[in-house]
C-alpha atoms as a PDB file:
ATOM      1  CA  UNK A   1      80.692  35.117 -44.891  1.00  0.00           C
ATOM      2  CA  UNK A   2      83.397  36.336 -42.959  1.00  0.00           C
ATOM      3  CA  UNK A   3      82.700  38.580 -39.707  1.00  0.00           C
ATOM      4  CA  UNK A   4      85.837  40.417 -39.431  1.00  0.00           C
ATOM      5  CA  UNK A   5      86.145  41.909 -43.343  1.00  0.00           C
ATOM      6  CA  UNK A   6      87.183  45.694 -43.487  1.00  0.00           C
ATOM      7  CA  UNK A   7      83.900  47.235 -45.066  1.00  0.00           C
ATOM      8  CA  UNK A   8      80.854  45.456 -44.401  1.00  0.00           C
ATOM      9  CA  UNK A   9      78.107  45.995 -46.758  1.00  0.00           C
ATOM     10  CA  UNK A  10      75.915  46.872 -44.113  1.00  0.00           C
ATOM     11  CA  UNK A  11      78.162  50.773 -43.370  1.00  0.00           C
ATOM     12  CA  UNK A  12      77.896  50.996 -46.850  1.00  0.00           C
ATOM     13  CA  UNK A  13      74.039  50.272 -47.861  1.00  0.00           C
ATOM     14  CA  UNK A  14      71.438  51.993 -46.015  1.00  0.00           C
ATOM     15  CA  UNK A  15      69.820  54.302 -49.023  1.00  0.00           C
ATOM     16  CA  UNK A  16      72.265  57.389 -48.463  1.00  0.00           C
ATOM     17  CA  UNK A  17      75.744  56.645 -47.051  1.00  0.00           C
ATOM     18  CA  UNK A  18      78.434  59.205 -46.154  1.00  0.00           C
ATOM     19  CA  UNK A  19      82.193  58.573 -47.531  1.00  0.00           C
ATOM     20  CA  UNK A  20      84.561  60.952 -46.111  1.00  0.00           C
ATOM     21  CA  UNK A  21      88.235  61.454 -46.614  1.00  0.00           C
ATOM     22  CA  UNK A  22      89.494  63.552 -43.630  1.00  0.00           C
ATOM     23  CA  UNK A  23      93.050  65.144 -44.119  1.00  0.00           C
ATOM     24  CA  UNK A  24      94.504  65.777 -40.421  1.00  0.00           C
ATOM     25  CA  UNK A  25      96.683  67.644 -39.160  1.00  0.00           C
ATOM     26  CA  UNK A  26      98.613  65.934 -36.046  1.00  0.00           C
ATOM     27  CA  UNK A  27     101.748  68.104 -34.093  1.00  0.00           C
ATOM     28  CA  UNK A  28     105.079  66.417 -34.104  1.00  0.00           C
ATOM     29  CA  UNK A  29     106.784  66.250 -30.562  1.00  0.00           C
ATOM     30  CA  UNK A  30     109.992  67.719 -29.726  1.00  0.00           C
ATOM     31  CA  UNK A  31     113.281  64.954 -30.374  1.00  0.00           C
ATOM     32  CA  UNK A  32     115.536  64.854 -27.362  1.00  0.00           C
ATOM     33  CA  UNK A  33     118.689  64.719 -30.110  1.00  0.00           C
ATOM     34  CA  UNK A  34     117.365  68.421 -31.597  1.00  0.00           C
ATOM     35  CA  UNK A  35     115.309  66.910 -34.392  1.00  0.00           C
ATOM     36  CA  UNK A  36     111.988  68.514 -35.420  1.00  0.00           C
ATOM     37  CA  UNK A  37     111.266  71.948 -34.561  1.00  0.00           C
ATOM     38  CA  UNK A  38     108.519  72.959 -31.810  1.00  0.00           C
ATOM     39  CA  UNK A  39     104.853  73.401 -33.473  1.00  0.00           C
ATOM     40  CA  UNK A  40     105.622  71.445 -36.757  1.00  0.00           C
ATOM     41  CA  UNK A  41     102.857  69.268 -37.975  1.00  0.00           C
ATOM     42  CA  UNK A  42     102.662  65.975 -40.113  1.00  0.00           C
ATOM     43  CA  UNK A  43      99.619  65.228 -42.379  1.00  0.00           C
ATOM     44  CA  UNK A  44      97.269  61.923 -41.788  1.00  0.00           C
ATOM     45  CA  UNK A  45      94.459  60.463 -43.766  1.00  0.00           C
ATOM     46  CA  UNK A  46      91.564  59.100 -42.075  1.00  0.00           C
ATOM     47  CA  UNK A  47      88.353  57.316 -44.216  1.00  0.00           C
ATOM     48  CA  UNK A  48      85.047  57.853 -42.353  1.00  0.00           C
ATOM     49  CA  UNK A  49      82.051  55.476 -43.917  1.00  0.00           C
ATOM     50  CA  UNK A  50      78.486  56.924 -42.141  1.00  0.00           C
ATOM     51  CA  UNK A  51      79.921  58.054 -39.306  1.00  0.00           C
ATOM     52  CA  UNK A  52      82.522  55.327 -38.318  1.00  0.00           C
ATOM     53  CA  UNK A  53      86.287  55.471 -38.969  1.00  0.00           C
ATOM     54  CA  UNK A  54      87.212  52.508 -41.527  1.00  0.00           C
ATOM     55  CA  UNK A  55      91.622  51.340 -40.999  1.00  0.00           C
ATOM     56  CA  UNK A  56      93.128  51.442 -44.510  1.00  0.00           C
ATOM     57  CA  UNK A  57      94.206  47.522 -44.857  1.00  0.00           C
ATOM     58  CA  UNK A  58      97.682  48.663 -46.345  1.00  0.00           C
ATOM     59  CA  UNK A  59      97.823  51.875 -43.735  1.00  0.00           C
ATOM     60  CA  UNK A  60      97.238  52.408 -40.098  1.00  0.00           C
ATOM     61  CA  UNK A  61     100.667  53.499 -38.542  1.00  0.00           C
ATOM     62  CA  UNK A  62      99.336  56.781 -37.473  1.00  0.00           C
ATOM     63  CA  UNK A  63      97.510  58.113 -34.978  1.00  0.00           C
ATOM     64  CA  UNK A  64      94.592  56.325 -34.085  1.00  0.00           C
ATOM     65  CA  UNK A  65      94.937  53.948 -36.823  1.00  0.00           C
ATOM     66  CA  UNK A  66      95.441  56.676 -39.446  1.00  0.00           C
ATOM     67  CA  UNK A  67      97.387  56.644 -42.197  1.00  0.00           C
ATOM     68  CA  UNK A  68     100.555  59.022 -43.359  1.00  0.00           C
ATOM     69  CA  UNK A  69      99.821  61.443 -45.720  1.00  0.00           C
ATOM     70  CA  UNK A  70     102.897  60.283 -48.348  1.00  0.00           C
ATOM     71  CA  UNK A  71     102.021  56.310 -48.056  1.00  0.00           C
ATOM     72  CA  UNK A  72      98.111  57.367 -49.215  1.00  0.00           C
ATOM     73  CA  UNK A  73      99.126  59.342 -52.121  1.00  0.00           C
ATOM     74  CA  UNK A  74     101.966  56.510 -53.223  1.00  0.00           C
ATOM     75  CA  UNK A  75      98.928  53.900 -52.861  1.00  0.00           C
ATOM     76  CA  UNK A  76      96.364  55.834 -55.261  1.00  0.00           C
ATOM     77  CA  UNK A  77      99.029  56.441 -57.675  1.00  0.00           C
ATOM     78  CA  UNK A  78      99.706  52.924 -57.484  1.00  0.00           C
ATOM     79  CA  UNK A  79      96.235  52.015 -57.439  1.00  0.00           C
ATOM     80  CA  UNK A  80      95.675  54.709 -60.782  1.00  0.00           C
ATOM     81  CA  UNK A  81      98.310  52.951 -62.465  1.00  0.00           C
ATOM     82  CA  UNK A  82      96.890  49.533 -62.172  1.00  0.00           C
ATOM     83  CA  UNK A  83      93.663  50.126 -63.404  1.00  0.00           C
ATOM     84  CA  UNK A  84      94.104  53.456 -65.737  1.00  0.00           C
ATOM     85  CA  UNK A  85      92.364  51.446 -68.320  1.00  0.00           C
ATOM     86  CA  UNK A  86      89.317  50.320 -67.271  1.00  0.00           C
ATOM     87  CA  UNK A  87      87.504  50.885 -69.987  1.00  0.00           C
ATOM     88  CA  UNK A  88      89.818  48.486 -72.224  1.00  0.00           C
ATOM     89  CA  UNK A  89      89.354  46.080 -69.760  1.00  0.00           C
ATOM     90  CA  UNK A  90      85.694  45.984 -69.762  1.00  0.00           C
ATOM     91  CA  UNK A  91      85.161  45.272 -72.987  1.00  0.00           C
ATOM     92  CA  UNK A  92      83.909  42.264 -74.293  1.00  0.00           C
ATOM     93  CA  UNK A  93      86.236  40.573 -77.280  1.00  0.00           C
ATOM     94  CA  UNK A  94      84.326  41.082 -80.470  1.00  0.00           C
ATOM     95  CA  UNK A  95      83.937  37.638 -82.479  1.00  0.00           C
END
């Protein structure tokens, strides 16, 4: 069994486990070429699993290993799209 997988059953199993999506808000500093204006924020996603923070495999580029707001939504819609029908592909072939 490998030691360093993502979620280990272990965060997940005790009888009542806590999944949380947190949607953050982090401020945007000032560019010294006049970019972004002063007090403008950019939106991160952070997963929580019983009280730990869990890095997204495909995002952790913000802060803290978060990941950017615009790259989560792409990946559920991606995700969505690959397996929209489920139920067609759990059923068994009828002889």
């Amino acid at each position: 069994m490998k030691k360093d997988r993502l979620w280990k059953t272990s965060h997940l199993l005790p009888f009542l486990g806590h999944v949380t999506i947190e949607r953050l808000a982090c401020g945007v500093e000032d560019l010294v070429d006049g970019g972004e204006d002063e007090g403008e924020t950019e939106d991160y996603i952070r997963v929580m699993i019983n009280g730990a923070p869990q890095p997204l495999p495909y995002c952790k580029d913000g802060p803290g290993g978060t990941c950017e707001m615009g790259q989560f939504e792409r990946h559920v819609k991606e995700r969505a799209e690959k397996y929209k029908d489920q139920e067609g592909a759990c059923k068994k072939d009828e002889e």
